[in-house]
Protein backbone atom coordinates (compact mmCIF):
# COMPACT_ATOMS: atom_id res chain seq x y z
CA UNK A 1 83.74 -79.24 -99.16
CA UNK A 2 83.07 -81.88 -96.73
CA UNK A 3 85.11 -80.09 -94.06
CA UNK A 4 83.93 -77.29 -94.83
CA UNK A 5 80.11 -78.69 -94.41
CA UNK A 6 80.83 -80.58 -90.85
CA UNK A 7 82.41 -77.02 -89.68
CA UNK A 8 80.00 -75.19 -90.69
CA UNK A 9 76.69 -77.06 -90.16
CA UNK A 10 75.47 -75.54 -93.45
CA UNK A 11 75.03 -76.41 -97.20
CA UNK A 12 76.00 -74.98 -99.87
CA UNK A 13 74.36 -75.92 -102.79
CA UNK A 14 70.52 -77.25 -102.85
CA UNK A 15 70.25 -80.49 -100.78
CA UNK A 16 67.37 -82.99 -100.48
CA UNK A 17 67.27 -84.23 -97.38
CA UNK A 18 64.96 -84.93 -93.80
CA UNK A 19 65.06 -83.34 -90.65
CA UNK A 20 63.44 -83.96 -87.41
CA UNK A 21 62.53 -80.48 -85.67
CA UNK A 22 61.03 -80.14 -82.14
CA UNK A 23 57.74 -78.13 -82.92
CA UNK A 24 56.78 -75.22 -79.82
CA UNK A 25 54.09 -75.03 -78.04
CA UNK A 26 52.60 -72.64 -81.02
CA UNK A 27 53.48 -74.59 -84.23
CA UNK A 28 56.73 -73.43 -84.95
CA UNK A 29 59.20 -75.53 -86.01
CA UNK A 30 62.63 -74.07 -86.29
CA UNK A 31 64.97 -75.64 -88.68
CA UNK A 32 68.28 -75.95 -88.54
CA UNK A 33 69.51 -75.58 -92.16
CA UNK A 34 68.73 -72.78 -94.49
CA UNK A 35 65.38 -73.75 -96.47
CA UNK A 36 64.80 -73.91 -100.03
CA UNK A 37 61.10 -76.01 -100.53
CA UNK A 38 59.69 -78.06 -98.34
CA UNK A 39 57.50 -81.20 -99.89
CA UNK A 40 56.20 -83.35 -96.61
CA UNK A 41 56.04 -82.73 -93.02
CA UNK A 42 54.65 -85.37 -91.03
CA UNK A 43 54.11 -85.25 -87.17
CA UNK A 44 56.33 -87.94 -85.51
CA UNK A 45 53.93 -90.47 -82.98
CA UNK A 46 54.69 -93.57 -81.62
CA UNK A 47 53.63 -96.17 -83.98
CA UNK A 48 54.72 -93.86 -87.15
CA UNK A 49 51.07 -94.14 -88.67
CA UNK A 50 50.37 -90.14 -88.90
CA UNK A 51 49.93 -89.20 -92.14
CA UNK A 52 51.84 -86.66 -93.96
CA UNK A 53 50.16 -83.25 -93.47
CA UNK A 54 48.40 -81.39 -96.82
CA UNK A 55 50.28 -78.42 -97.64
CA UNK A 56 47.41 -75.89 -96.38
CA UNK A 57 48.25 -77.04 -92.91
CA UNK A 58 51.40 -75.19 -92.78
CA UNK A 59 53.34 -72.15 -93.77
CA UNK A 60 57.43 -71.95 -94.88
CA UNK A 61 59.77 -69.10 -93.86
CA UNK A 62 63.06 -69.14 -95.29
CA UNK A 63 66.37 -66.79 -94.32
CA UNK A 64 66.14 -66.63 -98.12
CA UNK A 65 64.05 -63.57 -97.33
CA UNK A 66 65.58 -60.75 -95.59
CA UNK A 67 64.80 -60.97 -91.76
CA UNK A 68 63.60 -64.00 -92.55
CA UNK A 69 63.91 -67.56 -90.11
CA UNK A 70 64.37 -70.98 -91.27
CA UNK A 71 60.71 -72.64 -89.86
CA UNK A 72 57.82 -74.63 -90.45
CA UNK A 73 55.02 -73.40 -89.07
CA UNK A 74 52.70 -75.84 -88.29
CA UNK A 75 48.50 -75.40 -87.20
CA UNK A 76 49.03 -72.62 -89.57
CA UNK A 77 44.89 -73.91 -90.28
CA UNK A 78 43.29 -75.73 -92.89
CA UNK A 79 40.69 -78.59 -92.43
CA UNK A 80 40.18 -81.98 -94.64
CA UNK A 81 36.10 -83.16 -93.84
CA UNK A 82 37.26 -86.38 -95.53
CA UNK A 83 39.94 -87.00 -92.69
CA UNK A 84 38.36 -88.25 -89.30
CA UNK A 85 40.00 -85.86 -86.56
CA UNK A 86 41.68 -82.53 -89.31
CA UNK A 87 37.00 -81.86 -90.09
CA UNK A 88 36.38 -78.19 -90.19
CA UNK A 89 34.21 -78.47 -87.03
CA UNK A 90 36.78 -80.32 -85.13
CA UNK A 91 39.73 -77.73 -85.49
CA UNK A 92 40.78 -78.77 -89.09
CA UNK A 93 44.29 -79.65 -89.22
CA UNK A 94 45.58 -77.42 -86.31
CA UNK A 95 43.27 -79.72 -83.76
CA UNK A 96 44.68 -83.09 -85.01
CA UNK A 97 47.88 -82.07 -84.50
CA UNK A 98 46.81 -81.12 -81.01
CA UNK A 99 45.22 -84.79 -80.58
CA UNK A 100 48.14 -86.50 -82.02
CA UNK A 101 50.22 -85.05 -79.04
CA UNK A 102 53.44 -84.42 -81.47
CA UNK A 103 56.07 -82.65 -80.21
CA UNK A 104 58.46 -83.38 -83.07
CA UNK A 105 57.88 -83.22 -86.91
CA UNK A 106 59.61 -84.79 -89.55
CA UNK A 107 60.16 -82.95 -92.46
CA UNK A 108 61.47 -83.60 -96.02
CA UNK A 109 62.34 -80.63 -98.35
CA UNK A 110 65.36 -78.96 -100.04
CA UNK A 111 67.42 -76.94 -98.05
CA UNK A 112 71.41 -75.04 -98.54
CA UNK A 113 72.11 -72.10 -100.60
CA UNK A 114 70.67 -71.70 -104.45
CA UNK A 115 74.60 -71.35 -105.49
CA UNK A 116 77.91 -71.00 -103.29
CA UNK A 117 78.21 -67.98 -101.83
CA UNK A 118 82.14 -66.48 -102.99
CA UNK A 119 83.58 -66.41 -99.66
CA UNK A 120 82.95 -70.29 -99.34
CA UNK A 121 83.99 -70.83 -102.97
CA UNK A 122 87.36 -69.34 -101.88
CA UNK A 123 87.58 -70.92 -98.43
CA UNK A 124 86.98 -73.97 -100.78
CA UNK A 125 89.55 -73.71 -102.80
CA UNK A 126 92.04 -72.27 -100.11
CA UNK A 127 91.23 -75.62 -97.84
CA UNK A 128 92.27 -77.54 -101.03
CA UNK A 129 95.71 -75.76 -101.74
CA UNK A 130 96.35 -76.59 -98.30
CA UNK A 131 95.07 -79.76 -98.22
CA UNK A 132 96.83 -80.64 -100.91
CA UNK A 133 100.42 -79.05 -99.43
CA UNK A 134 100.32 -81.00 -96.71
CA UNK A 135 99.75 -84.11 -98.50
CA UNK A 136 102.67 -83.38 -101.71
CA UNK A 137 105.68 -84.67 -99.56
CA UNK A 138 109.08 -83.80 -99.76
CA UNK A 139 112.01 -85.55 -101.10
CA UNK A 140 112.81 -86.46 -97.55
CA UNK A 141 109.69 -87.81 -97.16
CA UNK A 142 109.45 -89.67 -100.34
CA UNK A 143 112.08 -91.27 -99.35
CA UNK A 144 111.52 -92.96 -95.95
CA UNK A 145 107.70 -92.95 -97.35
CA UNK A 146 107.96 -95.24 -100.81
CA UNK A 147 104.67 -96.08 -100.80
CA UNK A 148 102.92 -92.28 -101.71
CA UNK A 149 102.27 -92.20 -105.43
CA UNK A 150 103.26 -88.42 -106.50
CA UNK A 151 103.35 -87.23 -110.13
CA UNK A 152 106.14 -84.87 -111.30
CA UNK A 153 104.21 -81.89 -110.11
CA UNK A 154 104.11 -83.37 -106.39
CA UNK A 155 100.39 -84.16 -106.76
CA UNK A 156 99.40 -87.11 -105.02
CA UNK A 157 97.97 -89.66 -107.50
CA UNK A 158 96.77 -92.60 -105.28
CA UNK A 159 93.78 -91.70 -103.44
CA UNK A 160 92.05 -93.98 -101.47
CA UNK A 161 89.04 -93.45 -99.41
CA UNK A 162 88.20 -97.44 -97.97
CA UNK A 163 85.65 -96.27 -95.03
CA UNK A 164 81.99 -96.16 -96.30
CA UNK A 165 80.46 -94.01 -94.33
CA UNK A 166 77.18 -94.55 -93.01
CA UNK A 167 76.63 -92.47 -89.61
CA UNK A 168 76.12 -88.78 -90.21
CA UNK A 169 79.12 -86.06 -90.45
CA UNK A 170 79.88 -84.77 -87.09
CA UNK A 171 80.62 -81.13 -86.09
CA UNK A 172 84.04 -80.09 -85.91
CA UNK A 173 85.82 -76.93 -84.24
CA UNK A 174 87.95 -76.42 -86.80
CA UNK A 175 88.65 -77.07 -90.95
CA UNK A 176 92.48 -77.53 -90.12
CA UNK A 177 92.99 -74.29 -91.22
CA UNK A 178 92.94 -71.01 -89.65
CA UNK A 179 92.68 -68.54 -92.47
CA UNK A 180 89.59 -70.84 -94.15
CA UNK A 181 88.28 -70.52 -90.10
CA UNK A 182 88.56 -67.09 -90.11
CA UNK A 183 86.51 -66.66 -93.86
CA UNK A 184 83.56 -68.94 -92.55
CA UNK A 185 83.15 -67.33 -89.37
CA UNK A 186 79.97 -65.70 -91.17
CA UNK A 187 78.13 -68.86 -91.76
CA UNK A 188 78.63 -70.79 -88.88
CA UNK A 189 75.52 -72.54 -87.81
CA UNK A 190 75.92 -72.75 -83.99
CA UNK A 191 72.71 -70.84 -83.38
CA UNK A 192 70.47 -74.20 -83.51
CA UNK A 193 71.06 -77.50 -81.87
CA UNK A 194 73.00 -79.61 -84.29
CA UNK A 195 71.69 -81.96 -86.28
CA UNK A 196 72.95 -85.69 -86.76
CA UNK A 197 70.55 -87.49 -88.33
CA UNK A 198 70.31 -86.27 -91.61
């Protein structure tokens, strides 16, 4: 699945995670996965002492809805008289924003698919088969390779994974397999600048 994730740029099952957006010049902040809930968005300013916007100050649109776009739209209004700068008389919520001079907004929410779609359940299990072929060697191969641990079904036994990884999965072209390229093509996510940092 995690090939299948760093091709695609999508998840499949309900994630937690954060996500710095770029917000436009009218409060929309296009997101880059698909969105489930969102529960804090919080401008981005130098110093990191902006406080996490009420949920009145912005609206959620999801691809969940048909026609739909992934966004937070920010200045969507509200006002807090108890907040010096987001008063009713000052512009509420929409004018502090405008103050703050943000032009990015971090946002923390839920976001992926409410179950795997069937197509990426099979290009799942397809990647795995051949995953898992390429790895079962043959006798050949057992041979001059004593060191692979295979069961009497040819499944390899000894799996080791040492690297902990800590930077962020990068794109990749391909899955290492054509046919699971060709069953994905659907839900690539090229249409948004990719995101690293998650």
């Amino acid at each position: 699945m995690e090939q299948i994730h760093r091709y695609t740029q999508q998840y499949f099952e309900p994630t937690v995670a954060v996500v710095v957006a770029d917000v436009a010049p009218d409060g929309t902040a296009l997101l880059p996965r698909r969105v489930r809930s969102v529960t804090s968005v919080t401008p981005v300013v130098s110093g990191d002492d902006a406080p996490s916007l009420p949920s009145s100050a912005y609206r959620v649109t999801s691809t969940d809805v048909l026609g739909g776009v992934d966004a937070v739209h920010l200045r969507w209004g509200g006002y807090d008289d108890l907040v010096v700068g987001a008063e009713s008389y000052n512009g509420g919520w929409r004018g502090l924003f405008d103050r703050w001079g943000a032009e990015q907004a971090r946002i923390t929410g839920t976001f992926g698919f409410a179950e795997v779609p069937p197509l990426v359940a099979q290009a799942c299990a397809l990647l795995a088969a051949d995953i898992q072929a390429k790895a079962a060697p043959s006798d050949a191969d057992s041979a001059a390779a004593p060191g692979l641990d295979v069961d009497d079904e040819g499944n390899n036994v000894r799996i080791e994974n040492n690297d902990e990884e800590t930077t962020p999965v990068a794109p990749s072209a391909s899955t290492g397999s054509t046919q699971v390229d060709a069953l994905l093509v659907g839900y690539l996510n090229r249409g948004h600048s990719m995101i690293g940092g998650i």
